[in-house]
PDB file of N, CA and C in Angstrom:
ATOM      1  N   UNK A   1       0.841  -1.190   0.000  1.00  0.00           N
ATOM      2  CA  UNK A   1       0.000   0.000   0.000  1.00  0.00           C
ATOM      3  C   UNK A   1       0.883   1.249   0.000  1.00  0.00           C
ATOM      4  N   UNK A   2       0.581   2.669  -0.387  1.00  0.00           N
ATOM      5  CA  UNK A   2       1.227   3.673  -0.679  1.00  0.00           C
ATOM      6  C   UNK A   2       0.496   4.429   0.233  1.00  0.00           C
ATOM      7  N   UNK A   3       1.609   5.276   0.451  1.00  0.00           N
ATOM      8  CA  UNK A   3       1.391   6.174   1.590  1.00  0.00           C
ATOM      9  C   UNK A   3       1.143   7.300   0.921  1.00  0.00           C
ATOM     10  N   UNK A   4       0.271   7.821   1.348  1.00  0.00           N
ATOM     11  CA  UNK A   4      -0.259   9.117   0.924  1.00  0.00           C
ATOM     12  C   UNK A   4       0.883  10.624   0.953  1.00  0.00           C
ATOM     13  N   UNK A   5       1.535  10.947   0.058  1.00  0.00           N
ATOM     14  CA  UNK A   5       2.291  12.231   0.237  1.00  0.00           C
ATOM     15  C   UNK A   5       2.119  13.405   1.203  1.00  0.00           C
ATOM     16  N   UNK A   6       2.699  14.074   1.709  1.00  0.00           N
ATOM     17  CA  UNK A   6       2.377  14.944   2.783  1.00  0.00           C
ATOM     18  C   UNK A   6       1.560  16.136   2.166  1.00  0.00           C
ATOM     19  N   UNK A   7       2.023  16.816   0.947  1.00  0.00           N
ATOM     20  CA  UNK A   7       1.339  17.712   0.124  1.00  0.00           C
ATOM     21  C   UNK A   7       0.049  17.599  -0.237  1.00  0.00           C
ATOM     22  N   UNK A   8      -0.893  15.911  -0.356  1.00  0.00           N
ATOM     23  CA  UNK A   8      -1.846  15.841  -0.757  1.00  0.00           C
ATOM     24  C   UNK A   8      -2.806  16.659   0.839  1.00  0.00           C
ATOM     25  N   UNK A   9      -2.078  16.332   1.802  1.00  0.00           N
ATOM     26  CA  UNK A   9      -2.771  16.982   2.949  1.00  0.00           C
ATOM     27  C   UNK A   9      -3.020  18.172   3.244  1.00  0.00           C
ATOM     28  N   UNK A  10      -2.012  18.762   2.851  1.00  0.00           N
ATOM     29  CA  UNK A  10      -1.630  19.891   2.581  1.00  0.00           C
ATOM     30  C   UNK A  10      -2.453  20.884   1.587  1.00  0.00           C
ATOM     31  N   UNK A  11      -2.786  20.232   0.463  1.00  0.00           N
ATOM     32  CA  UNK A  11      -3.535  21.014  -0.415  1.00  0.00           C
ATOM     33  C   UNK A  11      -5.121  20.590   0.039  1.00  0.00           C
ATOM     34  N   UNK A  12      -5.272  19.418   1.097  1.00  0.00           N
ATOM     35  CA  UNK A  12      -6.488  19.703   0.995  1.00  0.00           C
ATOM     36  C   UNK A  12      -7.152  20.209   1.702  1.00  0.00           C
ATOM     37  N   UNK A  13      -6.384  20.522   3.370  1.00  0.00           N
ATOM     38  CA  UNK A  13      -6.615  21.967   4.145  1.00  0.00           C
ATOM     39  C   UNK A  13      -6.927  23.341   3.385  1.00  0.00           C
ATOM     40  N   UNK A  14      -5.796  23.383   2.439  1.00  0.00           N
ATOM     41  CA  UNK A  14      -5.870  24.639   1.337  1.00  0.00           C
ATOM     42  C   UNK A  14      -7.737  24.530   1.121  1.00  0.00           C
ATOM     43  N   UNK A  15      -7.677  23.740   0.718  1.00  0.00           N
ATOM     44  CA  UNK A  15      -9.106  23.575  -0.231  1.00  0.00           C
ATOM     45  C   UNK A  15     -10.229  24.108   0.885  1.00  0.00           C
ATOM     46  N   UNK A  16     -10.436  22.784   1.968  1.00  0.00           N
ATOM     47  CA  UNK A  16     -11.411  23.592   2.781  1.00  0.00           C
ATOM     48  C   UNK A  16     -10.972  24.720   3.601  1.00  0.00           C
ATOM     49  N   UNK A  17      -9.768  25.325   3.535  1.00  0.00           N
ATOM     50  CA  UNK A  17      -9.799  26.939   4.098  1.00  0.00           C
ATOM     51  C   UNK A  17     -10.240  27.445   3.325  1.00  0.00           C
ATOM     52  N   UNK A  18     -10.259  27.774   2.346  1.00  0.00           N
ATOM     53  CA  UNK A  18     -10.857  28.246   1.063  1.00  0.00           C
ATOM     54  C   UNK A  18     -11.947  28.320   0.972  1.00  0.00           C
ATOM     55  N   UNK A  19     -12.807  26.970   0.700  1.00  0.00           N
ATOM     56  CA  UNK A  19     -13.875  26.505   0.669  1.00  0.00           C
ATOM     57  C   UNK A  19     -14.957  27.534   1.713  1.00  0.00           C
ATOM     58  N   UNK A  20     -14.218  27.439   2.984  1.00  0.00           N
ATOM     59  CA  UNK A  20     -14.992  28.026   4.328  1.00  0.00           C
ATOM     60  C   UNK A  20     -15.262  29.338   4.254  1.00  0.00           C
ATOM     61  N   UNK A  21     -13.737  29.632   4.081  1.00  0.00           N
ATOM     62  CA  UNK A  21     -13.366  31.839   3.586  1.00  0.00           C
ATOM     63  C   UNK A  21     -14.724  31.915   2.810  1.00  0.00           C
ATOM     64  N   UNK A  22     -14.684  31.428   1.698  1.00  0.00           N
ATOM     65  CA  UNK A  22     -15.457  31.612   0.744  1.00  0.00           C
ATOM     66  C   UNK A  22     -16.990  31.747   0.817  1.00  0.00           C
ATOM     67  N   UNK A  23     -17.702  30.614   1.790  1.00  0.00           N
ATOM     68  CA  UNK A  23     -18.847  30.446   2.183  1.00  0.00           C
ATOM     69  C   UNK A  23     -18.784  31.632   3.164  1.00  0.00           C
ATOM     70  N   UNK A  24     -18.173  32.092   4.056  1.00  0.00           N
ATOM     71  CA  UNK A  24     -18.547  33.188   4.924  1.00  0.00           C
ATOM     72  C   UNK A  24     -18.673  34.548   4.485  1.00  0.00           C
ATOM     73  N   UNK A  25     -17.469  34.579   3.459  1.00  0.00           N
ATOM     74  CA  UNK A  25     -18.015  35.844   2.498  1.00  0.00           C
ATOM     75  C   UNK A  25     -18.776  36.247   1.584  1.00  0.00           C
ATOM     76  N   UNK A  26     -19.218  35.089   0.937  1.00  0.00           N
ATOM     77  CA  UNK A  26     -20.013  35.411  -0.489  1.00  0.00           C
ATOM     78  C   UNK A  26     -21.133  34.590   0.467  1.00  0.00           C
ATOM     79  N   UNK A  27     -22.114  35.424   0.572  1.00  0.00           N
ATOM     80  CA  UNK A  27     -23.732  35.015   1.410  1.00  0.00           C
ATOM     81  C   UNK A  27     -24.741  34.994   0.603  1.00  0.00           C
ATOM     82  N   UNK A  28     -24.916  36.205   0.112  1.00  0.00           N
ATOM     83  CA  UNK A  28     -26.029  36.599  -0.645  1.00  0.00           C
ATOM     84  C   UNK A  28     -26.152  36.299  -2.390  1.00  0.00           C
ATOM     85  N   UNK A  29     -25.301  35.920  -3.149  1.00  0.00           N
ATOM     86  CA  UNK A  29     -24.952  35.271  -4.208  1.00  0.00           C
ATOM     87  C   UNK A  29     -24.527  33.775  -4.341  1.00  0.00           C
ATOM     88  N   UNK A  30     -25.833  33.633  -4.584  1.00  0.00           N
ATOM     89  CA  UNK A  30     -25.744  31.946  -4.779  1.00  0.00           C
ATOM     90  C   UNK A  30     -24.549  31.138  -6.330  1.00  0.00           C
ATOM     91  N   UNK A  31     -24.711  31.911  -7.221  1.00  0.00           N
ATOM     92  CA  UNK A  31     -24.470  31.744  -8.261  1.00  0.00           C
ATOM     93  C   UNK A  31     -23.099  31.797  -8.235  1.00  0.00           C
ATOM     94  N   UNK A  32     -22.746  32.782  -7.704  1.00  0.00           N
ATOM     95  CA  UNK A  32     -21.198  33.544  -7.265  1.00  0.00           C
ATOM     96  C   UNK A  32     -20.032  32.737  -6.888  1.00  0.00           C
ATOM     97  N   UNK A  33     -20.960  31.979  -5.415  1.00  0.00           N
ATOM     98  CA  UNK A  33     -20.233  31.091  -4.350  1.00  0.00           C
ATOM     99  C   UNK A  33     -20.299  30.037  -4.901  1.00  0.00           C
ATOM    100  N   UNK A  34     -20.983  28.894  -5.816  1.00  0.00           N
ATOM    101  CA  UNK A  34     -21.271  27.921  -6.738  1.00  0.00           C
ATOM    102  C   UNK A  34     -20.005  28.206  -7.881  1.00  0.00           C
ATOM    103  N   UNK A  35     -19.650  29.518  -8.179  1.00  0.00           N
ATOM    104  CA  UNK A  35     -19.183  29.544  -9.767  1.00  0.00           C
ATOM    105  C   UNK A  35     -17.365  29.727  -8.624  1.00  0.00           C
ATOM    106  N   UNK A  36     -17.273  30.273  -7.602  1.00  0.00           N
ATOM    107  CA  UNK A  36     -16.518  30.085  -6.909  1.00  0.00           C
ATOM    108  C   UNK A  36     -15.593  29.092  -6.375  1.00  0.00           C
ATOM    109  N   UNK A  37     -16.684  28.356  -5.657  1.00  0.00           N
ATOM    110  CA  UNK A  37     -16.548  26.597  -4.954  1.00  0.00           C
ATOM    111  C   UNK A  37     -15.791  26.074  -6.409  1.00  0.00           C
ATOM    112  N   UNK A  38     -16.439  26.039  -7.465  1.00  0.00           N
ATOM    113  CA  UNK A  38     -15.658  24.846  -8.340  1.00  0.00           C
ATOM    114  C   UNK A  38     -14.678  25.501  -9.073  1.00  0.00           C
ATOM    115  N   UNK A  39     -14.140  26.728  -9.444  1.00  0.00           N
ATOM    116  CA  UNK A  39     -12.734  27.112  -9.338  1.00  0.00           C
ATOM    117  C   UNK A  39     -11.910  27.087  -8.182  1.00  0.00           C
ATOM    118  N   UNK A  40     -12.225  26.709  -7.137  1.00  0.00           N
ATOM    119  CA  UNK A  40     -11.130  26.410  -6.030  1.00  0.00           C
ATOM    120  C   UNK A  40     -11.264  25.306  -6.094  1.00  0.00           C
ATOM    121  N   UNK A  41     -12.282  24.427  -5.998  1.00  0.00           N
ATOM    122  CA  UNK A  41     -12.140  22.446  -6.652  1.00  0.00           C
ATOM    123  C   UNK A  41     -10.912  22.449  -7.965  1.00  0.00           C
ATOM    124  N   UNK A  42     -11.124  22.960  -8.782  1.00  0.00           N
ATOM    125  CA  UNK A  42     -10.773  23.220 -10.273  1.00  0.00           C
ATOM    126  C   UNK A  42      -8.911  23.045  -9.714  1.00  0.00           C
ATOM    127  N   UNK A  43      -8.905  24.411  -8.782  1.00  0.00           N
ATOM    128  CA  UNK A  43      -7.158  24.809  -8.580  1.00  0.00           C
ATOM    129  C   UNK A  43      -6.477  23.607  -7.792  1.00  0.00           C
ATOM    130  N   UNK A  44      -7.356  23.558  -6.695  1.00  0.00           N
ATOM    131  CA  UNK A  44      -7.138  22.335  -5.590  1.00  0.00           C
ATOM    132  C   UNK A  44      -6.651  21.218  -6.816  1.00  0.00           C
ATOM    133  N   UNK A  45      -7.392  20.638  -7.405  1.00  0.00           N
ATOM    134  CA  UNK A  45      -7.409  19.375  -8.263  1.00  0.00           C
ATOM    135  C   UNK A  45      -6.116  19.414  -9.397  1.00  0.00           C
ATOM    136  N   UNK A  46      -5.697  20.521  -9.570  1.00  0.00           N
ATOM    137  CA  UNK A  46      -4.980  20.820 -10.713  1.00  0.00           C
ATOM    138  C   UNK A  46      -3.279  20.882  -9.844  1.00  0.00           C
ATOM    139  N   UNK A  47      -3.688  21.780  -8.332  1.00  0.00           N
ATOM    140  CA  UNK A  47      -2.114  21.700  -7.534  1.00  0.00           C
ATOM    141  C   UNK A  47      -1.518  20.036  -7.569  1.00  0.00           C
ATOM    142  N   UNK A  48      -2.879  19.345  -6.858  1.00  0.00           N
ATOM    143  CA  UNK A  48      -2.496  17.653  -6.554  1.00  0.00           C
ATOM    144  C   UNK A  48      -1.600  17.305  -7.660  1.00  0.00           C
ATOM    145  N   UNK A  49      -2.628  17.337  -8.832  1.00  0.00           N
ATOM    146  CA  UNK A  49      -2.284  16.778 -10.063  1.00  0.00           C
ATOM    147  C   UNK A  49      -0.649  17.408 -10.231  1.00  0.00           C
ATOM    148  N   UNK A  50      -0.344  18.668 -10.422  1.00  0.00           N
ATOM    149  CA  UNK A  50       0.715  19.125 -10.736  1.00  0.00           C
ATOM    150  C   UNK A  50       2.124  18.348  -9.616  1.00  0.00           C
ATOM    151  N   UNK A  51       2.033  18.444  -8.520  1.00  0.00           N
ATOM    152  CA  UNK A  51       2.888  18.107  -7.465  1.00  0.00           C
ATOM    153  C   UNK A  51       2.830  16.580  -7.288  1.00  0.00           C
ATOM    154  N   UNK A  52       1.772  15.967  -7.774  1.00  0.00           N
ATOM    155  CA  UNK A  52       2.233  14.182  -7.908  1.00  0.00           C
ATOM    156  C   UNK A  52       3.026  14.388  -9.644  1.00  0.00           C
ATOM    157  N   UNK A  53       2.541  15.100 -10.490  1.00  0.00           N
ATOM    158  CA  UNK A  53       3.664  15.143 -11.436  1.00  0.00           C
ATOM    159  C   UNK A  53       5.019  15.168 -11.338  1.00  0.00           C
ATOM    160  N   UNK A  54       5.173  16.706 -10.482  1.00  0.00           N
ATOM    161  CA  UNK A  54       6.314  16.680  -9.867  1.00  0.00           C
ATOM    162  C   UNK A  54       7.251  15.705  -9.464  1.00  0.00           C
ATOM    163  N   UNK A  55       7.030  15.377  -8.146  1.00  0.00           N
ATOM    164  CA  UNK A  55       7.468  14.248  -7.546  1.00  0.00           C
ATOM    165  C   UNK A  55       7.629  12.889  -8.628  1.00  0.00           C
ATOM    166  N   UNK A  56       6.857  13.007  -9.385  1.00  0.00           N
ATOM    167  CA  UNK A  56       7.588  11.856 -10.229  1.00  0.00           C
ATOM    168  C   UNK A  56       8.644  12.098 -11.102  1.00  0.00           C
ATOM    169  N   UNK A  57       8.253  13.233 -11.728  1.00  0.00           N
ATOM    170  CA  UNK A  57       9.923  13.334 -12.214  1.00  0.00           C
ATOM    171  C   UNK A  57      10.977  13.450 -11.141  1.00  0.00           C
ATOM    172  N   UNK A  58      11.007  14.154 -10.280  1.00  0.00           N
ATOM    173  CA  UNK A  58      11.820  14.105  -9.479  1.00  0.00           C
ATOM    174  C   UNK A  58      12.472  12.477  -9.182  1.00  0.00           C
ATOM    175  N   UNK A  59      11.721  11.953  -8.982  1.00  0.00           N
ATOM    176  CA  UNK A  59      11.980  10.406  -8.866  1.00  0.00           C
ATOM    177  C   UNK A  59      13.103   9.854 -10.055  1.00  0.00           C
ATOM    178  N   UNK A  60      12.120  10.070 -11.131  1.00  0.00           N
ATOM    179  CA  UNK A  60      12.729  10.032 -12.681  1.00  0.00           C
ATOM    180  C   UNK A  60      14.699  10.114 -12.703  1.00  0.00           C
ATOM    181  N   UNK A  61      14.253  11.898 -11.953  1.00  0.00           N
ATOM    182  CA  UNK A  61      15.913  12.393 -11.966  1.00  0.00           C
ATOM    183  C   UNK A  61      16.688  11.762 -10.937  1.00  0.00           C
ATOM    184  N   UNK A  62      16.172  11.433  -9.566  1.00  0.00           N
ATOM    185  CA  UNK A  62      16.911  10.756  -8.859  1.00  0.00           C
ATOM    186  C   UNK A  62      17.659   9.484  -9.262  1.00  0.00           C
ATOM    187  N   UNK A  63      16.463   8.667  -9.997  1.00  0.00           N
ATOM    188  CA  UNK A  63      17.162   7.158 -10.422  1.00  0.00           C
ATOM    189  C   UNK A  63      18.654   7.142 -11.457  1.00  0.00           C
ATOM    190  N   UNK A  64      18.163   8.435 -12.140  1.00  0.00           N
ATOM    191  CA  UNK A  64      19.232   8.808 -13.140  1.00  0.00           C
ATOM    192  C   UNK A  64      20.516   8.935 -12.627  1.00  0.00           C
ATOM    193  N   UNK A  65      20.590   9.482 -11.228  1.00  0.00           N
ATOM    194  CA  UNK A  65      21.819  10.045 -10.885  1.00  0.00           C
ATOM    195  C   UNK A  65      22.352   9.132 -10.071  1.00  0.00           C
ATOM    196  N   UNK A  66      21.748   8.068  -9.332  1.00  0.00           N
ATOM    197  CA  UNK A  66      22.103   7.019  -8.452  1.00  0.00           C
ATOM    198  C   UNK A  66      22.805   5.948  -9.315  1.00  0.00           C
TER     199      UNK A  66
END
């Protein structure tokens, strides 16, 4: 089994701080906080994605040099 990266935790605090900020400020615009919520899903989903990329090349370059 694989252990979950520390960053995935990391970004997903990001997400629901965000998530929360977001709901406390935008009240009265439903549409707003909806068109909101899934561009911070959108970024959240796209950091993961980018930083398990990462880390694999990184890997990539490590094997290279060992």
């Amino acid at each position: 089994m694989h252990q979950v990266p520390d960053f995935v935790n990391t970004v997903e605090l990001l997400r629901q701080e965000h998530l929360n900020a977001a709901r406390e400020c935008v009240t009265k615009h439903e549409e707003i906080l909806r068109e909101l919520e899934e561009e911070i899903e959108r970024d959240c989903d796209w950091l993961t994605s980018f930083l398990y990329a990462l880390k694999a090349r990184l890997a990539l370059l490590s094997d290279c040099y060992h």
